[in-house]
N, C-alpha and C. Protein backbone atom coordinates (compact mmCIF):
# COMPACT_ATOMS: atom_id res chain seq x y z
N UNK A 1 123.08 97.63 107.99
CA UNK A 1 122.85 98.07 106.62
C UNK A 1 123.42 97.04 105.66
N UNK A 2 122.81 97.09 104.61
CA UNK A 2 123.33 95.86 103.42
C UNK A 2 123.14 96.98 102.03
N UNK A 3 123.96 96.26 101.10
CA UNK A 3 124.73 96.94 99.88
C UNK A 3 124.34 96.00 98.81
N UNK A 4 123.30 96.57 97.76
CA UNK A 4 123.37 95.51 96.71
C UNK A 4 123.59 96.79 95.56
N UNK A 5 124.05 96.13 94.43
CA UNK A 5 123.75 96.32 92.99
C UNK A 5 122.90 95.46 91.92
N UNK A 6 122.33 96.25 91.60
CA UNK A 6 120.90 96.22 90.64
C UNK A 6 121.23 96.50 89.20
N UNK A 7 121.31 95.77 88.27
CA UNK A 7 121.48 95.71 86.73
C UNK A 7 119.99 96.22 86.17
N UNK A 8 119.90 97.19 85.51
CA UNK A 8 118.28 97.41 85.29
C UNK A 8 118.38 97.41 83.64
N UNK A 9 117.44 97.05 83.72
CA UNK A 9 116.81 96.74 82.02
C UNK A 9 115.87 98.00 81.39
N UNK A 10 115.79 98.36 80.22
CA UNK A 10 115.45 99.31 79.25
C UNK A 10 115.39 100.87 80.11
N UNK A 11 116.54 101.15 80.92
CA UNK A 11 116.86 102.44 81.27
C UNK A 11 117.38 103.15 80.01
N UNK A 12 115.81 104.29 79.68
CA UNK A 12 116.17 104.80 78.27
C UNK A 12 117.05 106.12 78.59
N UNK A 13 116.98 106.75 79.36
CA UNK A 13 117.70 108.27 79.63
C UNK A 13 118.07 108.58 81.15
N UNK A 14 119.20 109.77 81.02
CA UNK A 14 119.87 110.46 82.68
C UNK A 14 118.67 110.63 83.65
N UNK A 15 117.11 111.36 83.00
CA UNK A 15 116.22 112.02 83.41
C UNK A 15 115.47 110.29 84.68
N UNK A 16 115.51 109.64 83.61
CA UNK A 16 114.51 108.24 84.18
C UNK A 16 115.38 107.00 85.05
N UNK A 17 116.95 107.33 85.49
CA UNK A 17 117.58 107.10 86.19
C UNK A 17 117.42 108.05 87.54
N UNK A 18 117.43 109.29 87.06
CA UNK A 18 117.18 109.79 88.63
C UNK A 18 116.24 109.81 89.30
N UNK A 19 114.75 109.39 88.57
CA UNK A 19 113.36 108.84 88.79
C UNK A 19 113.68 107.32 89.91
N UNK A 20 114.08 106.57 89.19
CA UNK A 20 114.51 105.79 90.23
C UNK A 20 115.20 105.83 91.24
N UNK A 21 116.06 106.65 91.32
CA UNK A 21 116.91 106.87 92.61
C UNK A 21 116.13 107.51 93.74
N UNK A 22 115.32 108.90 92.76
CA UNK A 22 114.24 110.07 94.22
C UNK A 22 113.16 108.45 94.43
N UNK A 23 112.58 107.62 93.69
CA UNK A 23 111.72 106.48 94.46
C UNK A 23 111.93 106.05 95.45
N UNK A 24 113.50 105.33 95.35
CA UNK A 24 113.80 104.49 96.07
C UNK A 24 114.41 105.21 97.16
N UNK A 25 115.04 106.40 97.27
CA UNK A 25 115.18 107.11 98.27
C UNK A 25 114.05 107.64 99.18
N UNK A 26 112.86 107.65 98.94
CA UNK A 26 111.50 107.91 99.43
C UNK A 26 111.00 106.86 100.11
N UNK A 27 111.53 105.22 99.85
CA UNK A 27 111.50 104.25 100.79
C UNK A 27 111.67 103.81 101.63
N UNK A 28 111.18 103.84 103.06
CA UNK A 28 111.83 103.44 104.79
C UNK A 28 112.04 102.17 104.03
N UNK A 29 113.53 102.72 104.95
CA UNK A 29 114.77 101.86 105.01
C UNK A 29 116.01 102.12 104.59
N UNK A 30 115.32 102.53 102.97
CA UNK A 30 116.23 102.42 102.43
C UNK A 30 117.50 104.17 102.72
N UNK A 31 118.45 104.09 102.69
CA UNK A 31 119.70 104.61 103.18
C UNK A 31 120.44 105.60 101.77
N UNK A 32 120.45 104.96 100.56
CA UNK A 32 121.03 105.47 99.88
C UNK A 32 120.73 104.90 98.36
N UNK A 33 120.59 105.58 97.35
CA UNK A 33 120.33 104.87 96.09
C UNK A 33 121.23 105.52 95.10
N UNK A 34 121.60 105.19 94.24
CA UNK A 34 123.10 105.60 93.21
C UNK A 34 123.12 104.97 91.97
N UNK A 35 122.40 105.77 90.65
CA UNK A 35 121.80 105.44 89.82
C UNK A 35 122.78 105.55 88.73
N UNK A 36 123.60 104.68 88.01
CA UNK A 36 124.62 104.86 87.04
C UNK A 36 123.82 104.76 85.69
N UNK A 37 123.53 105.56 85.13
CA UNK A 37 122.65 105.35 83.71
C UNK A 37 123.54 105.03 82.82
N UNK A 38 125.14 105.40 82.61
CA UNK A 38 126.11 104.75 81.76
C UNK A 38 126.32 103.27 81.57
N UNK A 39 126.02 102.46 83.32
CA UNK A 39 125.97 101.00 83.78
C UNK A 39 124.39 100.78 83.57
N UNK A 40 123.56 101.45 83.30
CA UNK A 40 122.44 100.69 83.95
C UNK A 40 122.46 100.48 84.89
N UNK A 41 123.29 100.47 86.34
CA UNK A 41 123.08 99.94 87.17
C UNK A 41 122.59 101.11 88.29
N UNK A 42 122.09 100.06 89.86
CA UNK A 42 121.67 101.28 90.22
C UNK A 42 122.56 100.45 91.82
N UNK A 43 123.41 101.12 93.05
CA UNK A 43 123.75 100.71 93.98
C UNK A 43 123.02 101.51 95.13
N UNK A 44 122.46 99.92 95.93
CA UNK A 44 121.29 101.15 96.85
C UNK A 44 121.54 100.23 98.53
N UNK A 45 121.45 101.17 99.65
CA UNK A 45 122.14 100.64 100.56
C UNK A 45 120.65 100.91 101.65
N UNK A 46 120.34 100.46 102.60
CA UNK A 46 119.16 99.26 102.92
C UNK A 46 119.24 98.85 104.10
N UNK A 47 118.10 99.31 105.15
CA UNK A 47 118.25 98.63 106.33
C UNK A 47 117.20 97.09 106.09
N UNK A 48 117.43 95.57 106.02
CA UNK A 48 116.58 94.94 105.56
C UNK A 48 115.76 94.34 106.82
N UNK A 49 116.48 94.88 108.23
CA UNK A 49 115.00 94.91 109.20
C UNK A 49 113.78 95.84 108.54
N UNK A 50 113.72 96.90 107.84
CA UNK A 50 112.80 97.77 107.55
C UNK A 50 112.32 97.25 106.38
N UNK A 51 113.00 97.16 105.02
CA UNK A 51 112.73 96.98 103.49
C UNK A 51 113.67 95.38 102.98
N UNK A 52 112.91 95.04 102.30
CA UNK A 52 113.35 93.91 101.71
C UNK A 52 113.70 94.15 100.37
N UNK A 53 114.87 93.09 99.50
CA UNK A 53 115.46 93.53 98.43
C UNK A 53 114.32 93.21 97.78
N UNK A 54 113.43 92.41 98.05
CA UNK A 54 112.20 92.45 96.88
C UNK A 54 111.09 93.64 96.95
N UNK A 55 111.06 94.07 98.12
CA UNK A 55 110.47 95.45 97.73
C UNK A 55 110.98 96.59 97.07
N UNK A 56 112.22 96.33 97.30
CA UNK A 56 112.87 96.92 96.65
C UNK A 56 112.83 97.58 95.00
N UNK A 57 113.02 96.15 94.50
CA UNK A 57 112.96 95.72 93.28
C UNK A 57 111.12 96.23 93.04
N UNK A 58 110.36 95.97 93.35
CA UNK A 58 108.91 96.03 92.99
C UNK A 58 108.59 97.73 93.01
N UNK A 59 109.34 98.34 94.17
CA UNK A 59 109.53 99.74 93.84
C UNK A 59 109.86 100.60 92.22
N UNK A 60 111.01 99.47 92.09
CA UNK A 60 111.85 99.81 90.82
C UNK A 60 110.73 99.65 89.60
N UNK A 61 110.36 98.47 89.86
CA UNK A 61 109.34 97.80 88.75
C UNK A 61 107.79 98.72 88.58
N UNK A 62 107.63 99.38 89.52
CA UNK A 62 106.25 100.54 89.27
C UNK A 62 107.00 101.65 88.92
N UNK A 63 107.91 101.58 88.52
CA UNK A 63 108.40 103.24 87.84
C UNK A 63 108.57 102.41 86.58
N UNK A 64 108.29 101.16 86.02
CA UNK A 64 108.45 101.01 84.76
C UNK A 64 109.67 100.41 84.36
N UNK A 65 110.45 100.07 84.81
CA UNK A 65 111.68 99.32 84.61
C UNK A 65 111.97 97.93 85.78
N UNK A 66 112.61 96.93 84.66
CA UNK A 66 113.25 95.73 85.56
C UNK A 66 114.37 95.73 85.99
N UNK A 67 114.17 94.74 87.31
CA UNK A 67 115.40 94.68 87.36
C UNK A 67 116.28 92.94 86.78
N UNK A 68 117.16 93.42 85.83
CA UNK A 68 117.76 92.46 85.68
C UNK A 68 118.29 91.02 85.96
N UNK A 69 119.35 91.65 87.33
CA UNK A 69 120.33 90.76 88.04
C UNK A 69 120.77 91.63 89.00
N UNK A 70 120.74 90.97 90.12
CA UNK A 70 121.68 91.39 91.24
C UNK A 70 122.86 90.85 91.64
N UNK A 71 123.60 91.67 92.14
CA UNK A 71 125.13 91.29 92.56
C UNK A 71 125.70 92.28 93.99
């Protein structure tokens, strides 16, 4: 498993943070998603034999939001 954080761009509300989290939790592979709408940020944990951080991200990006920067 691997651990990134995701800086997301024009996260307008609580409601459209947890939109992203039920997505990306709906993704094989992915393990865990943790959507801080106070940070913008979102920490999501990832088997990357299954999902890649760029699908990841492209997940993120069809619900309408970017992603920033990762760390």
């Amino acid at each position: 498993m691997e651990e990134v954080t995701l800086q997301l761009g024009n996260l307008a509300c609580p409601s459209c943070a947890q939109t992203i989290g039920e997505v990306l939790k709906r993704q094989k592979g992915v393990q865990d998603a943790t959507v801080s709408f106070a940070s913008s940020r979102i920490k999501v944990s990832f088997d990357p034999a299954i999902i890649t951080l760029d699908q990841i991200e492209r997940a993120i990006e069809k619900t309408g939001y970017k992603v920033q920067a990762r760390s």
